[in-house]
C-alpha atoms as a PDB file:
ATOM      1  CA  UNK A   1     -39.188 -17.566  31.629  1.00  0.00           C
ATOM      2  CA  UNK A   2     -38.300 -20.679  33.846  1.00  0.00           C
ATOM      3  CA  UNK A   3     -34.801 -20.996  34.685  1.00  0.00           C
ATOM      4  CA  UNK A   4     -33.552 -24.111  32.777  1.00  0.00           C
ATOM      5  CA  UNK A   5     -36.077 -22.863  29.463  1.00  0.00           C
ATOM      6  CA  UNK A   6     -32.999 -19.798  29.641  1.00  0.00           C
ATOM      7  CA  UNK A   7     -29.997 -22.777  30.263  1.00  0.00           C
ATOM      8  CA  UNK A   8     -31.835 -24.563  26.963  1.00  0.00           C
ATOM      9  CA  UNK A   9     -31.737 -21.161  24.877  1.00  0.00           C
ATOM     10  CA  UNK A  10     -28.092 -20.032  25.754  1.00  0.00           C
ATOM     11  CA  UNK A  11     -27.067 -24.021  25.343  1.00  0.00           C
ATOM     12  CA  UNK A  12     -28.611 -23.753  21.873  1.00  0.00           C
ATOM     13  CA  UNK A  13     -27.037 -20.114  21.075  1.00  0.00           C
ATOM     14  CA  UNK A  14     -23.917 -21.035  22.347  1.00  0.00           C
ATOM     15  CA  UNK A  15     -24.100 -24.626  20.325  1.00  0.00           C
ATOM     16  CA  UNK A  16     -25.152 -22.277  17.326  1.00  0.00           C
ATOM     17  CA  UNK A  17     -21.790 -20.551  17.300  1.00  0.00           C
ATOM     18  CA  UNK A  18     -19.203 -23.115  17.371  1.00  0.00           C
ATOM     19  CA  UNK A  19     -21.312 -24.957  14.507  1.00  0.00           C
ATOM     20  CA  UNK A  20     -20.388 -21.460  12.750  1.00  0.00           C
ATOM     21  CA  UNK A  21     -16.672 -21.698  13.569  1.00  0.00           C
ATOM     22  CA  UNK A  22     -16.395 -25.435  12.974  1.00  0.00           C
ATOM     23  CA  UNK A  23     -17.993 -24.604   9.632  1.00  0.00           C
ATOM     24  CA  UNK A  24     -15.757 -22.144   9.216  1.00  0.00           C
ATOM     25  CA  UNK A  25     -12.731 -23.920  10.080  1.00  0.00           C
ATOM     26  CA  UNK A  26     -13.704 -26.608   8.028  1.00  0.00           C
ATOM     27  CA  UNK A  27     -14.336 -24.390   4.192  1.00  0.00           C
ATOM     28  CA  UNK A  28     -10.908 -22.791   5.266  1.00  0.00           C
ATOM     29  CA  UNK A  29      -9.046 -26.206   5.712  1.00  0.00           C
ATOM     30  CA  UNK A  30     -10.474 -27.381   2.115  1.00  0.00           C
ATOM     31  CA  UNK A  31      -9.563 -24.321   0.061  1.00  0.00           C
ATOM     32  CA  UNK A  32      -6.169 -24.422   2.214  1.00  0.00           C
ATOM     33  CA  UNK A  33      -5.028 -27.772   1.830  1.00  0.00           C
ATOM     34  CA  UNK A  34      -2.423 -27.911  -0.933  1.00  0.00           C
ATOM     35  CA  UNK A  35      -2.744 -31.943  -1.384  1.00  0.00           C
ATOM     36  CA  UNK A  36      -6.347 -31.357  -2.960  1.00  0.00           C
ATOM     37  CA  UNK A  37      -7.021 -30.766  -6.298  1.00  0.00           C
ATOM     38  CA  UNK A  38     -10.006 -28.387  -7.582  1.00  0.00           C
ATOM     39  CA  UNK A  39     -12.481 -30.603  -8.021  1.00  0.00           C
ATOM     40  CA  UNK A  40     -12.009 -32.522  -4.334  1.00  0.00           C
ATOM     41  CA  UNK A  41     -12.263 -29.361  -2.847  1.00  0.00           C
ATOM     42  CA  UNK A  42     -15.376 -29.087  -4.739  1.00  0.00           C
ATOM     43  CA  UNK A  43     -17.073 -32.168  -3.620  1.00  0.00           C
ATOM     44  CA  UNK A  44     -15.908 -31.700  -0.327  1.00  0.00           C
ATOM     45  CA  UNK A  45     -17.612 -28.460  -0.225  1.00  0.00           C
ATOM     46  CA  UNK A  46     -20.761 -29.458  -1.543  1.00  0.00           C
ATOM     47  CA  UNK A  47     -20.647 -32.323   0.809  1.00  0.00           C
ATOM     48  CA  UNK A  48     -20.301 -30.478   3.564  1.00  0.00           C
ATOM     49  CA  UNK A  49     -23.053 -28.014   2.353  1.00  0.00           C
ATOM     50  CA  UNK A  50     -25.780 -30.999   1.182  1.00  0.00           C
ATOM     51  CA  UNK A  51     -25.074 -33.014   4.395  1.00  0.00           C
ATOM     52  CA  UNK A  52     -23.460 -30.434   6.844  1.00  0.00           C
ATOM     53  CA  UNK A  53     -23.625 -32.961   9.832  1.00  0.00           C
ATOM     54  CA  UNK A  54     -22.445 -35.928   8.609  1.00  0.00           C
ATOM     55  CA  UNK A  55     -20.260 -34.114   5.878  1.00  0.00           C
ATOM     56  CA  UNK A  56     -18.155 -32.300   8.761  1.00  0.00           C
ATOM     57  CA  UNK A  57     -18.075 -35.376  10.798  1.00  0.00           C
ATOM     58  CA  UNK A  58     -16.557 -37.473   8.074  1.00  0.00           C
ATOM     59  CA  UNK A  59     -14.252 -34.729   7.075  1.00  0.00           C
ATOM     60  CA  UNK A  60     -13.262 -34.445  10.331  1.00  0.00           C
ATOM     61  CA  UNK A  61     -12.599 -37.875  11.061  1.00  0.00           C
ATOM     62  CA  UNK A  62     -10.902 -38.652   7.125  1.00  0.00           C
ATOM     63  CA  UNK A  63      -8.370 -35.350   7.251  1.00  0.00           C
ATOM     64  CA  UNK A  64      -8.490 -34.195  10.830  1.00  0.00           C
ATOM     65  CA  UNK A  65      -4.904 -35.358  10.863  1.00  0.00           C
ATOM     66  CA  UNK A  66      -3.865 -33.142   8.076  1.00  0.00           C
ATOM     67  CA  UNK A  67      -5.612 -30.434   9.472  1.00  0.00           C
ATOM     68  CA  UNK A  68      -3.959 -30.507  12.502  1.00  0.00           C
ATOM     69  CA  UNK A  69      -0.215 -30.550  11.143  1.00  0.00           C
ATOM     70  CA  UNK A  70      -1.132 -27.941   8.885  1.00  0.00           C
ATOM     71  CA  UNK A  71      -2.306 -25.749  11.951  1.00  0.00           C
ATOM     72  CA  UNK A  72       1.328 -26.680  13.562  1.00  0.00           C
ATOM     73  CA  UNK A  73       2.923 -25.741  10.408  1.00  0.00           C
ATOM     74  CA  UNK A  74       1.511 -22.150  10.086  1.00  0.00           C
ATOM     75  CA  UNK A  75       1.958 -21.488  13.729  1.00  0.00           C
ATOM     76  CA  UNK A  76       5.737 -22.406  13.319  1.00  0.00           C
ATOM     77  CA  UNK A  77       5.939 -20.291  10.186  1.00  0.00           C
ATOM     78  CA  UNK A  78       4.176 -17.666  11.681  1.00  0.00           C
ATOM     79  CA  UNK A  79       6.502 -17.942  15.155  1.00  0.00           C
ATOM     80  CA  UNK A  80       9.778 -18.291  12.670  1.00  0.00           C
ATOM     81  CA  UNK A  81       8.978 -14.411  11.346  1.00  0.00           C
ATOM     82  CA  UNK A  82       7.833 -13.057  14.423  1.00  0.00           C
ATOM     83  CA  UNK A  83      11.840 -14.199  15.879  1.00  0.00           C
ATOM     84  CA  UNK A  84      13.191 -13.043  12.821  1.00  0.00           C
ATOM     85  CA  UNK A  85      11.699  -9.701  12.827  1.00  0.00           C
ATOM     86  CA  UNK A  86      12.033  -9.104  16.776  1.00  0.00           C
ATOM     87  CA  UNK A  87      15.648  -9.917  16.593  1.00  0.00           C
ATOM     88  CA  UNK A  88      16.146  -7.723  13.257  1.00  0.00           C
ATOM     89  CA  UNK A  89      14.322  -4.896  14.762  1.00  0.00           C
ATOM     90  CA  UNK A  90      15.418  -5.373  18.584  1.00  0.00           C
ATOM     91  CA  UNK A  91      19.198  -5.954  17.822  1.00  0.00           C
ATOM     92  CA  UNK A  92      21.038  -2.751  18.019  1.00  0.00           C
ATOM     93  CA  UNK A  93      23.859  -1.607  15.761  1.00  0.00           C
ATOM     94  CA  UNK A  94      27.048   0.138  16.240  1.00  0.00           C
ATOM     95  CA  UNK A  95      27.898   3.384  14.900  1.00  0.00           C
ATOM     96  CA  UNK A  96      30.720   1.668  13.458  1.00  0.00           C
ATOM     97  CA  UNK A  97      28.701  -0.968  11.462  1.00  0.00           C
ATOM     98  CA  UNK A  98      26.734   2.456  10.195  1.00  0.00           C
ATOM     99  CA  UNK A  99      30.047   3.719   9.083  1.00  0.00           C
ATOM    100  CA  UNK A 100      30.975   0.371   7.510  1.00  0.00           C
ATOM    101  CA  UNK A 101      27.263   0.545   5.459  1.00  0.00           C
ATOM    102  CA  UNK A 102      27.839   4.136   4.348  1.00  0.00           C
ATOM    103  CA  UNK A 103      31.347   3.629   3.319  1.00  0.00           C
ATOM    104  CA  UNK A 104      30.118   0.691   1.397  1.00  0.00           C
ATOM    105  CA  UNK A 105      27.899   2.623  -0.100  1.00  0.00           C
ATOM    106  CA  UNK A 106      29.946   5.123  -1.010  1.00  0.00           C
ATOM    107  CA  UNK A 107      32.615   2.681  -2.631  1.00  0.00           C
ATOM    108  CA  UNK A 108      29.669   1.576  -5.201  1.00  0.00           C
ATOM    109  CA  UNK A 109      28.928   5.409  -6.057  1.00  0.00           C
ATOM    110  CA  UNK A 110      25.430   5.700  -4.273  1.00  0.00           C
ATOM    111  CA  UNK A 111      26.515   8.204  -2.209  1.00  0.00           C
ATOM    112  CA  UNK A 112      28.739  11.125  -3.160  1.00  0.00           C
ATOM    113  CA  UNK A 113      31.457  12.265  -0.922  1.00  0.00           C
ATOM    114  CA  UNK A 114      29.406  14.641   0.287  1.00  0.00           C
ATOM    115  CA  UNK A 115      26.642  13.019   1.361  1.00  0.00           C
ATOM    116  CA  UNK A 116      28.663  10.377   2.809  1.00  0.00           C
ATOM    117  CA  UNK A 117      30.253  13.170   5.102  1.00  0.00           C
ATOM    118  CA  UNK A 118      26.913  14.936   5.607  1.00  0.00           C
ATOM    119  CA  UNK A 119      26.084  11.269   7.205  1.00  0.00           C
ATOM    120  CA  UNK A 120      29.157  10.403   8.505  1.00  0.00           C
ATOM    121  CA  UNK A 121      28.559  13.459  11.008  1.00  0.00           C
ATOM    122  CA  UNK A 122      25.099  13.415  11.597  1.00  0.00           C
ATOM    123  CA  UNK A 123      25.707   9.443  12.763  1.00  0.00           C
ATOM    124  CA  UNK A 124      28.686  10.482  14.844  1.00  0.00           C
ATOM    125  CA  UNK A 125      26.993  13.137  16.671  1.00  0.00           C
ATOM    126  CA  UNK A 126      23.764  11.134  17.318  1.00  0.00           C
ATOM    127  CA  UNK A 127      26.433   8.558  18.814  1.00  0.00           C
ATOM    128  CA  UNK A 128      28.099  11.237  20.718  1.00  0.00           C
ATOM    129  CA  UNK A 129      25.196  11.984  22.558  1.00  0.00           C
END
């Protein structure tokens, strides 16, 4: 096999699979996009299916915008919960703020007196040490 026959066939496979993902991209864009109704997303979808080059060009080209600021406003959702849960998790609290939940606790009648003490020591000598 000639050298630029294998250039033309891993051109075409590699052309093969972003058609895929743009494809992909595309169908999860339409059924994603809160601004269209059921049966847009319908014709869009067949259009894209009946006339897949021209259908993803011109969808492309008509909501690309959209698309884009929707991408920017997962990935700030998605960044907003990571924070939260790093500094929920990563933030460490006193044995005093443990005391302050358990006597709260205790106050509304979760816990009885006994298992409030039972706690009470077991978080005092895991502080202790």
């Amino acid at each position: 096999m000639p050298l630029l026959d294998l250039f033309w066939a891993m051109l075409w496979f590699y052309l093969f699979f972003i058609w895929i993902w743009l494809l992909i991209r595309i169908f999860g864009d339409i059924f994603r996009s809160p601004d269209l109704s059921g049966w847009a997303k319908a014709l869009w979808t067949l259009f894209v299916v009946v006339v897949p080059l021209l259908g993803v060009l011109i969808y492309v080209i008509a909501r690309g915008d959209q698309m884009f600021n929707r991408d920017l406003e997962e990935a700030a959702t998605r960044e907003a919960a990571t924070r939260q849960y790093i500094q929920k998790v990563a933030v460490p609290t006193s044995s005093a703020d443990e005391l302050a939940k358990l006597a709260a606790l205790r106050d509304r009648g979760i816990l009885t007196p006994e298992e409030f003490a039972s706690q009470k020591a077991a978080l005092l000598s895991s502080s202790a040490s």
